[in-house]
Protein backbone atom coordinates (compact mmCIF):
# COMPACT_ATOMS: atom_id res chain seq x y z
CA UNK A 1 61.32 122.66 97.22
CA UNK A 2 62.04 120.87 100.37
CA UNK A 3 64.50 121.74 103.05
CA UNK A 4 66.88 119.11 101.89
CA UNK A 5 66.82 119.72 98.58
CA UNK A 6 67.37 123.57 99.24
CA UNK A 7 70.20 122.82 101.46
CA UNK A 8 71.86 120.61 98.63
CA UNK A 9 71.06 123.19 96.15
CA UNK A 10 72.87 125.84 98.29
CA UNK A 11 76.08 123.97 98.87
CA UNK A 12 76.78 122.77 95.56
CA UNK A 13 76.23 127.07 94.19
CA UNK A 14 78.84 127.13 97.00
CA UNK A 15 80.86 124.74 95.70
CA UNK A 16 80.93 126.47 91.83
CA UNK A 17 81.12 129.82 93.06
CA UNK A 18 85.25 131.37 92.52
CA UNK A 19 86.72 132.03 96.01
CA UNK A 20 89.86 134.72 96.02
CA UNK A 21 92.61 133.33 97.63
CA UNK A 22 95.99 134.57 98.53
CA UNK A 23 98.03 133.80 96.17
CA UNK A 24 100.64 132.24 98.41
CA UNK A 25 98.15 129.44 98.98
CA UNK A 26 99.37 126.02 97.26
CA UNK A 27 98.28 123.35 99.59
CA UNK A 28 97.32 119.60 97.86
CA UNK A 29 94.13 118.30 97.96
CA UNK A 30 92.44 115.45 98.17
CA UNK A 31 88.76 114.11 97.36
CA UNK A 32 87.68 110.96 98.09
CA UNK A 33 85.65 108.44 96.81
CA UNK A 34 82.19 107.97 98.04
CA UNK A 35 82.05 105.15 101.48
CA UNK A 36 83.90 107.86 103.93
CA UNK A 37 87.62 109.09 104.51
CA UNK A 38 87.54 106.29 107.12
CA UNK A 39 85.92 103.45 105.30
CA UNK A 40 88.75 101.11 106.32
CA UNK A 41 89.73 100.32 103.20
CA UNK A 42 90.34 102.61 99.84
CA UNK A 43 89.88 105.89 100.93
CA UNK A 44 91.51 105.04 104.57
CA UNK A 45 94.51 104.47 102.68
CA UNK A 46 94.40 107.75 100.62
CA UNK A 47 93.85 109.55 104.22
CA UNK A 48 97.13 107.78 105.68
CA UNK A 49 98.97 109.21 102.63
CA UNK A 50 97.80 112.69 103.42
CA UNK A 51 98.61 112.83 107.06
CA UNK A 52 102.13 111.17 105.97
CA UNK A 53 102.81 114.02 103.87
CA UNK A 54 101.74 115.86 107.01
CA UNK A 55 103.84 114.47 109.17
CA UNK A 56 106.66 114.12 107.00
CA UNK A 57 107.06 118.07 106.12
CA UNK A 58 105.48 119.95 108.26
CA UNK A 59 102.51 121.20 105.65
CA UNK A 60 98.79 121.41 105.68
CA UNK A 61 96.13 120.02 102.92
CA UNK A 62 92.73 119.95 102.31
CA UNK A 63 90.20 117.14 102.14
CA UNK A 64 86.42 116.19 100.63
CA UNK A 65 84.31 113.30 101.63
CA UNK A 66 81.06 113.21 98.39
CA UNK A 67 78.64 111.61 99.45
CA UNK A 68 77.73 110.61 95.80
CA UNK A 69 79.66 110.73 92.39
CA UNK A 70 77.57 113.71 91.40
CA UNK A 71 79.32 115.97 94.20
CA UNK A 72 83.13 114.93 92.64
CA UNK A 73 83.01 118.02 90.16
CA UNK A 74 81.78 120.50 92.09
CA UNK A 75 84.42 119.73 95.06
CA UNK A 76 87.13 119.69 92.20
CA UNK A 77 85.83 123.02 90.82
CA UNK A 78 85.96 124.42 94.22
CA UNK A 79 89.68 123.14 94.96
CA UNK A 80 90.90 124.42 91.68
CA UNK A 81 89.42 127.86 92.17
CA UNK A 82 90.74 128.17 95.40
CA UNK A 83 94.00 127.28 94.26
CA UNK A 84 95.27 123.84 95.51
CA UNK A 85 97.45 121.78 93.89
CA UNK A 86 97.82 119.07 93.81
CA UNK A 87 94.05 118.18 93.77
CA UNK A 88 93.81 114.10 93.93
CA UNK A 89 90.53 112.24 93.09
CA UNK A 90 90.45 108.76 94.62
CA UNK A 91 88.61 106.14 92.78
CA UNK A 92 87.79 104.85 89.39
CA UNK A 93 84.28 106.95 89.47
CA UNK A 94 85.90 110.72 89.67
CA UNK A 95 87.25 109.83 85.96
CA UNK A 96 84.32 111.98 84.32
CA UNK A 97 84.56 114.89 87.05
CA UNK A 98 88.79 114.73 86.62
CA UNK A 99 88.41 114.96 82.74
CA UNK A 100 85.92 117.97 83.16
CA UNK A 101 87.80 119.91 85.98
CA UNK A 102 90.86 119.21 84.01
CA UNK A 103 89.29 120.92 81.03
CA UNK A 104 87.73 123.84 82.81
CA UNK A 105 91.16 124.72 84.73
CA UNK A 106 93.85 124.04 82.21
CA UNK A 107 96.12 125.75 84.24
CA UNK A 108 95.06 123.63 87.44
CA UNK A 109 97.01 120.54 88.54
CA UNK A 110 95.22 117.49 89.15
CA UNK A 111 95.40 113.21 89.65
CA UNK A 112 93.41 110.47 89.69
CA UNK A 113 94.07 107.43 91.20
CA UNK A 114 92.74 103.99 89.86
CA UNK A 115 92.51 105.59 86.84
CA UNK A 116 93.81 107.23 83.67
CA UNK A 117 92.58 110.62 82.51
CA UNK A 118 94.08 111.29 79.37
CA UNK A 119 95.02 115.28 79.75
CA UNK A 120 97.70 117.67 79.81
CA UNK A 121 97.46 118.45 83.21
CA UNK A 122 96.24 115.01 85.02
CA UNK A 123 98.20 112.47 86.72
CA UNK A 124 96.80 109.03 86.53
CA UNK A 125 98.15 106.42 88.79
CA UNK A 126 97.11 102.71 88.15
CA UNK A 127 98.01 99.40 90.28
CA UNK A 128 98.83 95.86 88.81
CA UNK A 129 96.28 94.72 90.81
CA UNK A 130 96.40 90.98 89.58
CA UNK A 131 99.81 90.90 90.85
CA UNK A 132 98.60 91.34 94.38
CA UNK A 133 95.53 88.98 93.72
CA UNK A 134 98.29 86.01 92.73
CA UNK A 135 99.95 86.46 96.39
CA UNK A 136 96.44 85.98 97.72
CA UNK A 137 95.11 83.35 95.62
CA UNK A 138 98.58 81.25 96.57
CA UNK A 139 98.40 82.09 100.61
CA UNK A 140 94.18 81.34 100.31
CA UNK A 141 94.93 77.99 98.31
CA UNK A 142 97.65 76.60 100.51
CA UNK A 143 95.68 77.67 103.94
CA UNK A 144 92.56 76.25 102.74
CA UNK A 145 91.55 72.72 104.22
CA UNK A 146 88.17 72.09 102.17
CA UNK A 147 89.56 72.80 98.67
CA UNK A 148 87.55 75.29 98.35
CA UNK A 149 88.33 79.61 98.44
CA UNK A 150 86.22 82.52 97.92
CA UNK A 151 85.92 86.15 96.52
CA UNK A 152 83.45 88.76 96.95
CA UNK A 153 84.02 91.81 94.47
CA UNK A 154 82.19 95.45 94.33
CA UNK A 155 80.77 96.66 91.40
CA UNK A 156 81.13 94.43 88.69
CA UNK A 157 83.99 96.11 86.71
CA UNK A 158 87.37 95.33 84.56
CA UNK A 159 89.42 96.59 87.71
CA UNK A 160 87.76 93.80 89.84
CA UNK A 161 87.71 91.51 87.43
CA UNK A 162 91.43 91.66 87.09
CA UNK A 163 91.90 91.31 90.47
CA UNK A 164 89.70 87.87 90.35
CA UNK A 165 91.80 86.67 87.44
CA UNK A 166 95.06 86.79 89.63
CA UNK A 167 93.48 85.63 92.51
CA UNK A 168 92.16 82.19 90.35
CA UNK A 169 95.78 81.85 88.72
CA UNK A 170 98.00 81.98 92.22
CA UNK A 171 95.82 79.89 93.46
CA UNK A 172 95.87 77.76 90.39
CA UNK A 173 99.67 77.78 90.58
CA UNK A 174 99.28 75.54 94.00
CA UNK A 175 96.65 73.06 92.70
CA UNK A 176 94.46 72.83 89.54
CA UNK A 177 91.73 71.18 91.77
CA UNK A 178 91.35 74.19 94.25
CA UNK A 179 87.81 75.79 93.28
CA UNK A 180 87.10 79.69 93.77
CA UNK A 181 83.62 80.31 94.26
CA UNK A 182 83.06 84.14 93.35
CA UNK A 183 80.15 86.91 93.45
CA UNK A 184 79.87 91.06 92.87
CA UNK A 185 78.28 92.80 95.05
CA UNK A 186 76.29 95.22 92.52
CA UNK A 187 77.10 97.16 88.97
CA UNK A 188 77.25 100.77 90.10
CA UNK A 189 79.48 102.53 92.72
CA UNK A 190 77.28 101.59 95.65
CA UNK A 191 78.49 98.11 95.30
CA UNK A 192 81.60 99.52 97.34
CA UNK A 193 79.87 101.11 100.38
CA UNK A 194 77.28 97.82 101.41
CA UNK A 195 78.60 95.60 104.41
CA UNK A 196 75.49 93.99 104.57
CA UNK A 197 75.47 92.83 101.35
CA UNK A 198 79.45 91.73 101.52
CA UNK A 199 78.24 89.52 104.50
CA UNK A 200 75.62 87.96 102.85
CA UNK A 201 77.47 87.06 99.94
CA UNK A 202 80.02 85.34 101.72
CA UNK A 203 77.86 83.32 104.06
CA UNK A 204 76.38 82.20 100.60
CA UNK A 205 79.88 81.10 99.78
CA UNK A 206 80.60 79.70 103.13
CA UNK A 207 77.75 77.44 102.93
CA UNK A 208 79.31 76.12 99.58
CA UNK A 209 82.33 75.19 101.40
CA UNK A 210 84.41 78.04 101.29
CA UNK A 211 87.02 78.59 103.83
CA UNK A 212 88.93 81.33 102.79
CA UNK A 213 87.11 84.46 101.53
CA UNK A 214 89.25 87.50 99.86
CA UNK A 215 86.90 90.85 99.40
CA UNK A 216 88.11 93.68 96.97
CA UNK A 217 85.19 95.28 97.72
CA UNK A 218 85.98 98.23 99.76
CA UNK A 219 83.49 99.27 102.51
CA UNK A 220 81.21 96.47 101.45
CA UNK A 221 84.28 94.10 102.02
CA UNK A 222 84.08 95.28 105.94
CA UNK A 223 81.30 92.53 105.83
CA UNK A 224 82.89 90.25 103.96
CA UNK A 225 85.69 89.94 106.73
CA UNK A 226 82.73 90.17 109.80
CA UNK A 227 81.18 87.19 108.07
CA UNK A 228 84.15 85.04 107.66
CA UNK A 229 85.54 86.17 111.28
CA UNK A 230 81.91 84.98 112.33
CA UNK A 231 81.87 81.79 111.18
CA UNK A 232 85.08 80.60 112.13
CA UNK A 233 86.59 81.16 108.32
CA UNK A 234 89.49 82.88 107.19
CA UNK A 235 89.09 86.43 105.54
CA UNK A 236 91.65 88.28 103.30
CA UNK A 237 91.75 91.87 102.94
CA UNK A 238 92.89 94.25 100.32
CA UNK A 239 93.65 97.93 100.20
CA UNK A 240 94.89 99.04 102.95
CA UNK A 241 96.08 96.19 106.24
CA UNK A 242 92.77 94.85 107.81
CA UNK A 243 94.99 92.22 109.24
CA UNK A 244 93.78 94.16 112.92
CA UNK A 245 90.32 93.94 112.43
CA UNK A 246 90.01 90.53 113.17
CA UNK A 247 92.65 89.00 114.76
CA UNK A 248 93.78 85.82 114.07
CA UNK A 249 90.91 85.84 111.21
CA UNK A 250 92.20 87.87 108.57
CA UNK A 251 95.52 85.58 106.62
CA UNK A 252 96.72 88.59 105.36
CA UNK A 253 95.82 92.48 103.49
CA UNK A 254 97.07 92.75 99.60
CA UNK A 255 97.58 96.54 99.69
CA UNK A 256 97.42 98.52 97.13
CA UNK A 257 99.79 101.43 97.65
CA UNK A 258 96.90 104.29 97.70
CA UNK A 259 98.83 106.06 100.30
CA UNK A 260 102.22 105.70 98.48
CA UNK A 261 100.55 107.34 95.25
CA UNK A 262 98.87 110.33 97.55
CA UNK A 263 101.97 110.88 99.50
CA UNK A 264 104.38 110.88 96.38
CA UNK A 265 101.92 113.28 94.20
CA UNK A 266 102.03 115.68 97.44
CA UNK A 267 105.72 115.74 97.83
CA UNK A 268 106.16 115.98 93.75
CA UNK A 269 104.20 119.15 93.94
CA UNK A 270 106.11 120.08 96.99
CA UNK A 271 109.40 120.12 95.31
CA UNK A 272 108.34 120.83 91.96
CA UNK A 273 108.97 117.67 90.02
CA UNK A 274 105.12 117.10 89.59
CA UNK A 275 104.20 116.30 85.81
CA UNK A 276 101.47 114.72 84.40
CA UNK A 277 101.23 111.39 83.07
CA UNK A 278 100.21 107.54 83.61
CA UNK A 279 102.00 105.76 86.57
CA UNK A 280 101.43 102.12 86.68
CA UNK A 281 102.74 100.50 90.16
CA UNK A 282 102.79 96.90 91.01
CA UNK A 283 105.22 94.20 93.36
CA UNK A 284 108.61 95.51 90.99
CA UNK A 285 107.56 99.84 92.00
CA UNK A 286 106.57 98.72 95.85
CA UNK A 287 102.73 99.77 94.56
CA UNK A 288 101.22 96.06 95.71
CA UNK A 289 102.65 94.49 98.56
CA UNK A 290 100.82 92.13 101.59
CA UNK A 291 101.34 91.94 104.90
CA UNK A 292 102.49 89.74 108.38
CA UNK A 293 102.32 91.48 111.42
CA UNK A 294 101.37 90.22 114.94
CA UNK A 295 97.61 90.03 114.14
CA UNK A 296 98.36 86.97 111.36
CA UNK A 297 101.70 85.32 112.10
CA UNK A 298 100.15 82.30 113.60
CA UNK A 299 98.28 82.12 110.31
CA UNK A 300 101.21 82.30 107.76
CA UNK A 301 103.28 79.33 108.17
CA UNK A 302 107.02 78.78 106.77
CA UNK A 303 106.15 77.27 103.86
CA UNK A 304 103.58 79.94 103.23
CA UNK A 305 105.77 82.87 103.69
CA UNK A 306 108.44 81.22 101.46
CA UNK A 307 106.47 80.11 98.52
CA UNK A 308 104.60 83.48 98.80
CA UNK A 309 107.94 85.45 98.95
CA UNK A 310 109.34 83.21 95.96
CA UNK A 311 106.42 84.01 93.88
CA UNK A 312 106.38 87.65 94.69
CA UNK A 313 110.40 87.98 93.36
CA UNK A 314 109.25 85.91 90.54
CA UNK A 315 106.76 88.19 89.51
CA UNK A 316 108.91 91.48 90.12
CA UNK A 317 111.68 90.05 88.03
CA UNK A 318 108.93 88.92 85.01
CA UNK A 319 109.55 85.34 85.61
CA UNK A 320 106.19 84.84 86.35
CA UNK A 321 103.76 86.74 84.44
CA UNK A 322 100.31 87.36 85.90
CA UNK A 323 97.25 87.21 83.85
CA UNK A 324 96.07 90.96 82.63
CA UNK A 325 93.14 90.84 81.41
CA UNK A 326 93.40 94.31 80.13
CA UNK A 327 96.45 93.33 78.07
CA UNK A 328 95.38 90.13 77.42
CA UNK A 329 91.87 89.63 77.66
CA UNK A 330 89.11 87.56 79.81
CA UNK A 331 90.06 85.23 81.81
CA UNK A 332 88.96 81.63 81.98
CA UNK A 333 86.17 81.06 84.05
């Protein structure tokens, strides 16, 4: 066996092995998803929801960067023998590890977010994504000056899907003649943690004559908004506000709430109103939301800001409803 392998082999019998603890501990937890705590996007978010909770009372937590899906149960394992609680799994891909750590510790308190885990003791927190994707789809249709808008996925799932099918019908709700070019960046997890292949992807749509490129591709999406920054295009970015990384090239960030959901499982836990369950947030629970600051406010104009914030009440109050394709199946293409 090679000195790699041995190492790996070592830390995940590390990782199973029970750890006595003090029984006083009762810190949260927190795992992310694979692309890094500071990926700029997904798990960035999560991370700003811990050190909120930080801030906020004073406590300590624990966090886990896997490098791969296949570390997600041992680090759960680990957390629940040791005690924490809360333990939070970021990311559609820790649903298998959740629903096995959730079996093995019955007794253990855990959460996924971007997905449900049906279990007694899992909290699954979910995002109306498409209602987001409509806010962007409007702003990218009204900004654009060729007709023409992109979007760059990840991995090629129902999540990012629905996020595609908003996208298509806000921007649909400012002209049936705007086009949105689209692409995934891959079928497996991986299609989340490539910049390279974000960049490529929308060049490819840039030569096609888009002008305003959206990426709900997490790390990969990094590239997206290089690219579009690069060639003198307009970039949207999602998950957390990536408004700053390109100033003046970014129209806005569609955030999904990530650190909201952390934050508010750390301080149930704190006070001892945790339960278990399926929490759905969109614009109505403050779970989507998008954002102006000083790095886009040339970019949003009046009319912008008022048919985006008309739209957004619209949908909060169900007067508009947004396309889900889980409810209501594919969308048009």
């Amino acid at each position: 066996m090679n000195i790699l392998l041995r190492a790996a082999s070592l830390v995940a019998a590390m990782l199973l092995m029970p750890v006595a603890m003090s029984p006083a501990l009762a810190e949260p937890a927190l795992v992310y998803s694979v692309g890094g705590k500071f990926d700029g996007s997904f798990n960035e978010a999560a991370y700003r929801g811990a050190e909120a909770f930080r801030e906020k009372t004073g406590e300590s937590y624990r966090d886990f960067e896997i490098a791969r899906d296949a570390d997600s149960l041992p680090a759960l394992r680990n957390f629940a023998n040791r005690g924490y609680a809360p333990i939070v799994a970021i990311g559609f891909n820790q649903a298998e590890a959740v629903g096995a750590a959730a079996k093995a510790f019955p007794e253990a308190r855990f959460s996924i977010v971007d997905m449900v885990v049906t279990a007694p003791n899992v909290r699954s927190v979910t995002f109306r994504e498409q209602e987001g994707a409509y806010i962007a789809g409007l702003l990218a249709a009204m900004a654009s000056k060729t007709g023409t808008i992109g979007f760059v996925g990840g991995m090629d799932i129902p999540l990012i899907r629905r996020f595609l099918c908003g996208y298509r019908q806000g921007a649909a709700s400012v002209s049936k003649d705007v086009r949105v070019l689209f692409n995934m960046a891959g079928d497996t997890p991986a299609a989340f943690a490539d910049p390279a292949r974000g960049a490529e992807l929308a060049r490819s749509q840039i030569a096609r004559g888009a002008d305003v490129i959206i990426q709900a591709a997490g790390g990969t999406g990094i590239g997206v908004l290089q690219a579009a920054a690069d060639a003198g295009k307009l970039g949207i970015g999602t998950d957390s506000n990536q408004n700053g990384l390109h100033p003046g090239k970014v129209l806005t960030s569609i955030r999904k709430r990530v650190d909201a959901a952390v934050l508010d499982n750390f301080l149930d836990e704190l006070s001892g109103e945790w339960t278990p369950g399926v929490h759905v947030l969109g614009l109505k629970e403050g779970g989507m939301d998008w954002v102006i600051d000083a790095n886009n406010r040339d970019l949003i104009t009046a009319d912008m800001e008022a048919a985006a914030r008309r739209a957004e009440a619209d949908i909060a109050a169900g007067r508009i409803i947004v396309h889900d394709m889980a409810r209501d199946g594919s969308c048009a293409p």
